[in-house]
Protein backbone atom coordinates (compact mmCIF):
# COMPACT_ATOMS: atom_id res chain seq x y z
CA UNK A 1 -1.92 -15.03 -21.55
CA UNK A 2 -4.16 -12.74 -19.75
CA UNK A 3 -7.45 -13.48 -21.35
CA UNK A 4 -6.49 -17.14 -20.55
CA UNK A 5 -5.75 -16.35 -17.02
CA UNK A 6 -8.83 -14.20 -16.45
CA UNK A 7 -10.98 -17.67 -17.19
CA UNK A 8 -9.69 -19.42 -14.68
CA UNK A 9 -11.24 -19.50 -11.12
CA UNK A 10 -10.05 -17.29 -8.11
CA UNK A 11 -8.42 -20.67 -6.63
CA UNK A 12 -6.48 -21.50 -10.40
CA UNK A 13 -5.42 -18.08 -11.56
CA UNK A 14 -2.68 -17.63 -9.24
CA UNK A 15 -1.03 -21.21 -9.83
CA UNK A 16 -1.73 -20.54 -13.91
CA UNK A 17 -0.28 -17.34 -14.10
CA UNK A 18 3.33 -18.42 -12.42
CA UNK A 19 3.34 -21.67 -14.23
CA UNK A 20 2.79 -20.54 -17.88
CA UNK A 21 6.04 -20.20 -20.06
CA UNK A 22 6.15 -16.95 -22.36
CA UNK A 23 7.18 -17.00 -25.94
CA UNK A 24 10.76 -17.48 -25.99
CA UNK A 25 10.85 -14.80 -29.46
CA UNK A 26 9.23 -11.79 -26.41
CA UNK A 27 11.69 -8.50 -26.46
CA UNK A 28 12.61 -8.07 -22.94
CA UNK A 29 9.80 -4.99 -22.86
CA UNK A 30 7.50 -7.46 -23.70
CA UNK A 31 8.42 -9.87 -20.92
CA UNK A 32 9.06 -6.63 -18.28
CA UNK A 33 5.43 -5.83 -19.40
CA UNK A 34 3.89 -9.44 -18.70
CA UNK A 35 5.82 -10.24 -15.12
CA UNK A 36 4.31 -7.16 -14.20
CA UNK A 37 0.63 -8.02 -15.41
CA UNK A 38 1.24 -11.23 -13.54
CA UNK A 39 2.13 -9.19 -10.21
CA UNK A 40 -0.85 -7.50 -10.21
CA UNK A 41 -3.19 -10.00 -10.90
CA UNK A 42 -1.97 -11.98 -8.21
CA UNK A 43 -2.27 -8.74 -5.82
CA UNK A 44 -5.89 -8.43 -7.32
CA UNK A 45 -6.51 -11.73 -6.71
CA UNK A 46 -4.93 -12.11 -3.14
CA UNK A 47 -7.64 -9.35 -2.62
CA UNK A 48 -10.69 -10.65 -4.03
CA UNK A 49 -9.89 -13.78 -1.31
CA UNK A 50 -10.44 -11.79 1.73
CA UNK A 51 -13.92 -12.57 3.61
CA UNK A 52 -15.19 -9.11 4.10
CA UNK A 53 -14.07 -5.95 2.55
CA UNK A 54 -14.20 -2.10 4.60
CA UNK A 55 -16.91 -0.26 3.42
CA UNK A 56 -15.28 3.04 3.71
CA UNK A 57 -15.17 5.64 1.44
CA UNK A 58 -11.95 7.42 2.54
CA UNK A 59 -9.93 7.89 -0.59
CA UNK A 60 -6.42 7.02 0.49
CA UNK A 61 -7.68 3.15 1.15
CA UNK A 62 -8.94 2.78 -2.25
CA UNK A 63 -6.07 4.54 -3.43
CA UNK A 64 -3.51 2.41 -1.44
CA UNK A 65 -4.89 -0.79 -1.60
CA UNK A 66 -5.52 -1.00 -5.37
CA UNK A 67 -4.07 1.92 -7.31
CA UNK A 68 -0.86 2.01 -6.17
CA UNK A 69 -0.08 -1.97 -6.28
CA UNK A 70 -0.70 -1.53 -9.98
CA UNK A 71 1.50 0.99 -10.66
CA UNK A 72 3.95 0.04 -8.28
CA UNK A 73 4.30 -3.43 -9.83
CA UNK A 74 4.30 -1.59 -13.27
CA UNK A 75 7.55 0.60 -12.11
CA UNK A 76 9.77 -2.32 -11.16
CA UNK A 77 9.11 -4.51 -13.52
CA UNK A 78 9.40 -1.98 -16.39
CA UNK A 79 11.89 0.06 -14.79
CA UNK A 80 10.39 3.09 -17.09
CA UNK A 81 9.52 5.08 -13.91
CA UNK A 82 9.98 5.14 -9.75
CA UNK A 83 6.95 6.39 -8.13
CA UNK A 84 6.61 8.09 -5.22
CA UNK A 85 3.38 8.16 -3.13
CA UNK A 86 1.17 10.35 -0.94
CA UNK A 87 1.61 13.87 -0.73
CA UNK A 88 4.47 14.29 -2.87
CA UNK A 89 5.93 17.86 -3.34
CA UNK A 90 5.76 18.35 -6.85
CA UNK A 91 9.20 20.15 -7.92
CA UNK A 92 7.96 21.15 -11.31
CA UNK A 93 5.59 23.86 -9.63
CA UNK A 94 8.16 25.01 -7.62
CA UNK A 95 10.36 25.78 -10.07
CA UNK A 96 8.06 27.57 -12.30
CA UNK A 97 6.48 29.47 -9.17
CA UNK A 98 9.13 30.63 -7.13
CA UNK A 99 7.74 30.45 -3.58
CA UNK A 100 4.28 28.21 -4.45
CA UNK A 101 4.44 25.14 -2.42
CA UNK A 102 2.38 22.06 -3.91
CA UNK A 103 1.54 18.06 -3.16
CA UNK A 104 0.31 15.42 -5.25
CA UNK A 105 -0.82 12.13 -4.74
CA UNK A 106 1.69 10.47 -6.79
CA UNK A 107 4.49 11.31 -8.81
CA UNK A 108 6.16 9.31 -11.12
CA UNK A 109 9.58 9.86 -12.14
CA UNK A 110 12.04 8.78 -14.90
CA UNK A 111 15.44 7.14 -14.49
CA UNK A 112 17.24 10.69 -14.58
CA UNK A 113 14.69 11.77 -11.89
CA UNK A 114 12.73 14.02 -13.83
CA UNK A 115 8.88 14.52 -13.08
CA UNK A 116 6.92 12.55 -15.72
CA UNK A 117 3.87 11.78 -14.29
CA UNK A 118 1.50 13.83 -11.56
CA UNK A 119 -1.43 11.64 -10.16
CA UNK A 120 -4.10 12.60 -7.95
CA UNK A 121 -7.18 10.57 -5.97
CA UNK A 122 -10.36 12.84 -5.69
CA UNK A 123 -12.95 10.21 -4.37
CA UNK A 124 -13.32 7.02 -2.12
CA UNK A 125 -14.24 4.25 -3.71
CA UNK A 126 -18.08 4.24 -3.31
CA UNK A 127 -19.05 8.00 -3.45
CA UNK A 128 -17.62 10.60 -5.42
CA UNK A 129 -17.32 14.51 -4.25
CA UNK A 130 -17.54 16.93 -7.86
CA UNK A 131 -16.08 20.33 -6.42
CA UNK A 132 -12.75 17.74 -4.98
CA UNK A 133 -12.93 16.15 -8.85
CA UNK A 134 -13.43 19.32 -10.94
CA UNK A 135 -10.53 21.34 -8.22
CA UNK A 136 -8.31 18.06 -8.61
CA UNK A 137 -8.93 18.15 -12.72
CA UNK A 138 -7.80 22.10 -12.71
CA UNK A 139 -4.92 20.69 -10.47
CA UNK A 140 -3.60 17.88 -12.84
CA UNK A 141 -3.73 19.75 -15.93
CA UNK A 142 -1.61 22.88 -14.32
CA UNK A 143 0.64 20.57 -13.17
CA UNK A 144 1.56 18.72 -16.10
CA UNK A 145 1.86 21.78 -17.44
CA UNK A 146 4.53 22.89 -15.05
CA UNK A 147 6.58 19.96 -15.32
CA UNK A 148 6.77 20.56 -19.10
CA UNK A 149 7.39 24.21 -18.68
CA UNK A 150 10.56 22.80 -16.60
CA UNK A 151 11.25 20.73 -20.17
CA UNK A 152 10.99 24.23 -22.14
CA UNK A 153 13.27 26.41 -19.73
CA UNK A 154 16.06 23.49 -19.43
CA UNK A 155 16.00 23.01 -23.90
CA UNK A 156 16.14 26.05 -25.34
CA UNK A 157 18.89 25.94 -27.01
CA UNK A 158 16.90 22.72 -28.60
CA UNK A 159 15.19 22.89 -31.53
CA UNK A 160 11.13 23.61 -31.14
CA UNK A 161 9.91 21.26 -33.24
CA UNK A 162 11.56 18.21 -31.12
CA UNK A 163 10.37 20.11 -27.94
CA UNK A 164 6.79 19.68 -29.01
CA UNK A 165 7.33 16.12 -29.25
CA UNK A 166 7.89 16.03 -25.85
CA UNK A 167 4.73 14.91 -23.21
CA UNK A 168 4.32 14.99 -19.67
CA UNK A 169 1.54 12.77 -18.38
CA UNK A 170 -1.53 12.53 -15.59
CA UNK A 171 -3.24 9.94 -13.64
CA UNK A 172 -6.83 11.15 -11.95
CA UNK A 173 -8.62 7.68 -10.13
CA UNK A 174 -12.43 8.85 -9.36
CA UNK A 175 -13.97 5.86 -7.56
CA UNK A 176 -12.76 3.00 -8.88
CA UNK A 177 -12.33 4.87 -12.72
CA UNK A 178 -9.09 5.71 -13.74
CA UNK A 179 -7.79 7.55 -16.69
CA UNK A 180 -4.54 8.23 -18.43
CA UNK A 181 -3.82 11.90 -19.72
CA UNK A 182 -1.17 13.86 -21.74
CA UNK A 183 -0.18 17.03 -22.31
CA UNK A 184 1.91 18.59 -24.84
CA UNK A 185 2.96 21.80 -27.05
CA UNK A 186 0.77 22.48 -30.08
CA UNK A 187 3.53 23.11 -32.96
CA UNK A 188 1.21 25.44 -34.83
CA UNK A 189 0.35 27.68 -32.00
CA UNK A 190 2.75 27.27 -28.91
CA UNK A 191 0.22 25.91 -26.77
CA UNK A 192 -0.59 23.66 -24.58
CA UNK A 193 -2.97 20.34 -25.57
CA UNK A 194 -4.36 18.37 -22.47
CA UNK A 195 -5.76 15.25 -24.31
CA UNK A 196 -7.28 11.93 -22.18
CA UNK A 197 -5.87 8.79 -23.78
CA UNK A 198 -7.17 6.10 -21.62
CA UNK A 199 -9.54 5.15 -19.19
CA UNK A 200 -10.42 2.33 -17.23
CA UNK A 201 -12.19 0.79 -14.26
CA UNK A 202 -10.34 -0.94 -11.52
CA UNK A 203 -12.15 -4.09 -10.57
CA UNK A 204 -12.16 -5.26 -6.80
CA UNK A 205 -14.54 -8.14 -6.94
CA UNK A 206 -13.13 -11.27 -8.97
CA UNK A 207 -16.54 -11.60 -11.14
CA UNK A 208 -15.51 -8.43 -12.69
CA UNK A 209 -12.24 -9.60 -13.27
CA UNK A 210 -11.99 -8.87 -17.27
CA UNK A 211 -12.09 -5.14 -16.68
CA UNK A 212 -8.33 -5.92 -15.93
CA UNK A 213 -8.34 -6.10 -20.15
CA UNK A 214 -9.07 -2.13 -19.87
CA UNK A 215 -6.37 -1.91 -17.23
CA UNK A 216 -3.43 -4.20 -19.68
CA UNK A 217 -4.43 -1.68 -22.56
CA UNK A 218 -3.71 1.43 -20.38
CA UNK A 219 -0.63 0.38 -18.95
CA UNK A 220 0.57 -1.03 -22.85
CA UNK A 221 -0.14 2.28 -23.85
CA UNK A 222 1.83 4.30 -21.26
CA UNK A 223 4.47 1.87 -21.81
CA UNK A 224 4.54 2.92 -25.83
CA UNK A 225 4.57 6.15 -24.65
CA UNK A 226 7.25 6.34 -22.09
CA UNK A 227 9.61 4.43 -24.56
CA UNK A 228 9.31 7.13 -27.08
CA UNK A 229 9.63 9.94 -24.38
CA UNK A 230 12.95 8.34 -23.90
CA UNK A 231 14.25 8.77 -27.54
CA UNK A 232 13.30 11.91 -27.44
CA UNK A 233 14.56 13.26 -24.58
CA UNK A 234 18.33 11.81 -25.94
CA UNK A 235 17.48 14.02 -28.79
CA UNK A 236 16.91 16.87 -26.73
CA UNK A 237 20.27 16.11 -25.30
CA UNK A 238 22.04 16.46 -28.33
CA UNK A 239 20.37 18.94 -29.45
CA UNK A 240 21.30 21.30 -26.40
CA UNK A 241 25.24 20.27 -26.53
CA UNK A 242 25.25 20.84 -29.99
CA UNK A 243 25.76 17.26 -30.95
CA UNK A 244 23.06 18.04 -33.42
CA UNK A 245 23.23 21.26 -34.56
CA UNK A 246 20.29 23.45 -34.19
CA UNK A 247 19.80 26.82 -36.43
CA UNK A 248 19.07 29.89 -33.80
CA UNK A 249 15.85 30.58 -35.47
CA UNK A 250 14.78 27.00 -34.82
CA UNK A 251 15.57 26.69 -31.39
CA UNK A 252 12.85 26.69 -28.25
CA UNK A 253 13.61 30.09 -26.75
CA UNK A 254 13.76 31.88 -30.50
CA UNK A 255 10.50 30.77 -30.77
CA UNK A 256 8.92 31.02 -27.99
CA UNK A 257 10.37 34.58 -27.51
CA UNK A 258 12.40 33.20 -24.20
């Protein structure tokens, strides 16, 4: 569907992309997954009609004029997380430093409202500023690191190995690039791992329409993710009752010395 879409014209794509029929065999993820690409390529699209375009380079227009539809759509159509936007105290750092106050540019949470995903803008669209990129990099990662320290101190009485399986995520848009990170505990060492998983450009003219291909395969992937994250948080959950019975030597604080 969305390689067929992206060959139509500016004045087709719209009327193509709310008359085509999906596969009646789609899981409901799947279809969740396509309303939502068709959302935001009709956003993109009602965009890429407007006569002029603001040449500023102020990052919260980029940011809320084309980020934020994206992920927006993304949220209710998936229902895998609710997203709050702009300057967004970020709980997680609170928590884990009594006293230290922080905002973020976005914050996505999950459906039991804890902090998933920490998202920051360090650029306008046109120019980019390193010190506000390499200070908003530092940012991200300790942040995703706090929200999964929150993870470690609430499960330990769960068992370590199903703790490391768990991942809190990042979103840093420079320009118009975006990219898609995780972090996680390394098994073998106790850890942390901050790994990129996807990036992608958004596109804001309608000639460079097929880097929205890029922006399907990042959102597909966060999707996998998320769905995953979900299973094993249950198991977490079971694990901490004692649903699932966890040896003492096994469990989070044993080893982590908690």
């Amino acid at each position: 569907m969305l390689k067929d879409a992206l060959n139509k014209p500016i004045d087709e794509i719209i009327q193509f992309l709310w008359r085509h029929e999906c596969p009646e065999d789609l899981e409901d993820q799947e279809m969740e997954f396509l309303e939502a690409l068709k959302l935001i390529l009709t956003h993109f699209a009602g965009k890429c009609k407007r006569k002029k375009r603001d040449s500023t380079n102020s990052e919260r227009a980029f940011w809320i004029s084309y980020v934020i539809p994206i992920f927006d759509a993304f949220a209710d159509q998936t229902g895998l997380l609710n997203f709050r936007w702009c300057e967004i105290y970020l709980q997680s750092h609170a928590d884990t430093n009594p006293g230290a106050v922080r905002y973020v540019d976005g914050l996505g949470l999950d459906e039991s409202e804890n902090e998933r995903l920490v998202m920051e803008s360090s650029s306008g669209e046109y120019k980019e500023k390193p010190n506000h990129t390499e200070d908003d990099t530092l940012k991200q990662i300790h942040s995703s690191i706090m929200m999964l320290k929150v993870d470690i101190n609430n499960y330990r009485n769960s068992a370590f190995s199903t703790i490391c399986l768990v991942k809190t995520f990042g979103l840093h848009c420079v320009k118009k690039d975006i990219t898609l990170t995780k972090t996680k505990l390394d098994g073998a060492t106790g850890r942390y791992i901050y790994q990129e998983i996807r990036s992608a450009e958004i596109p804001v003219a309608y000639e460079k329409r097929h880097k929205y291909l890029k922006i399907a395969e990042l959102l597909a992937t966060l999707t996998k993710l998320l769905v995953i994250q979900k299973n094993v948080r249950e198991k977490l959950e079971k694990e901490r009752s004692d649903y699932i019975p966890v040896p003492e030597s096994l469990r989070v604080q044993a080893v982590l010395g908690l």
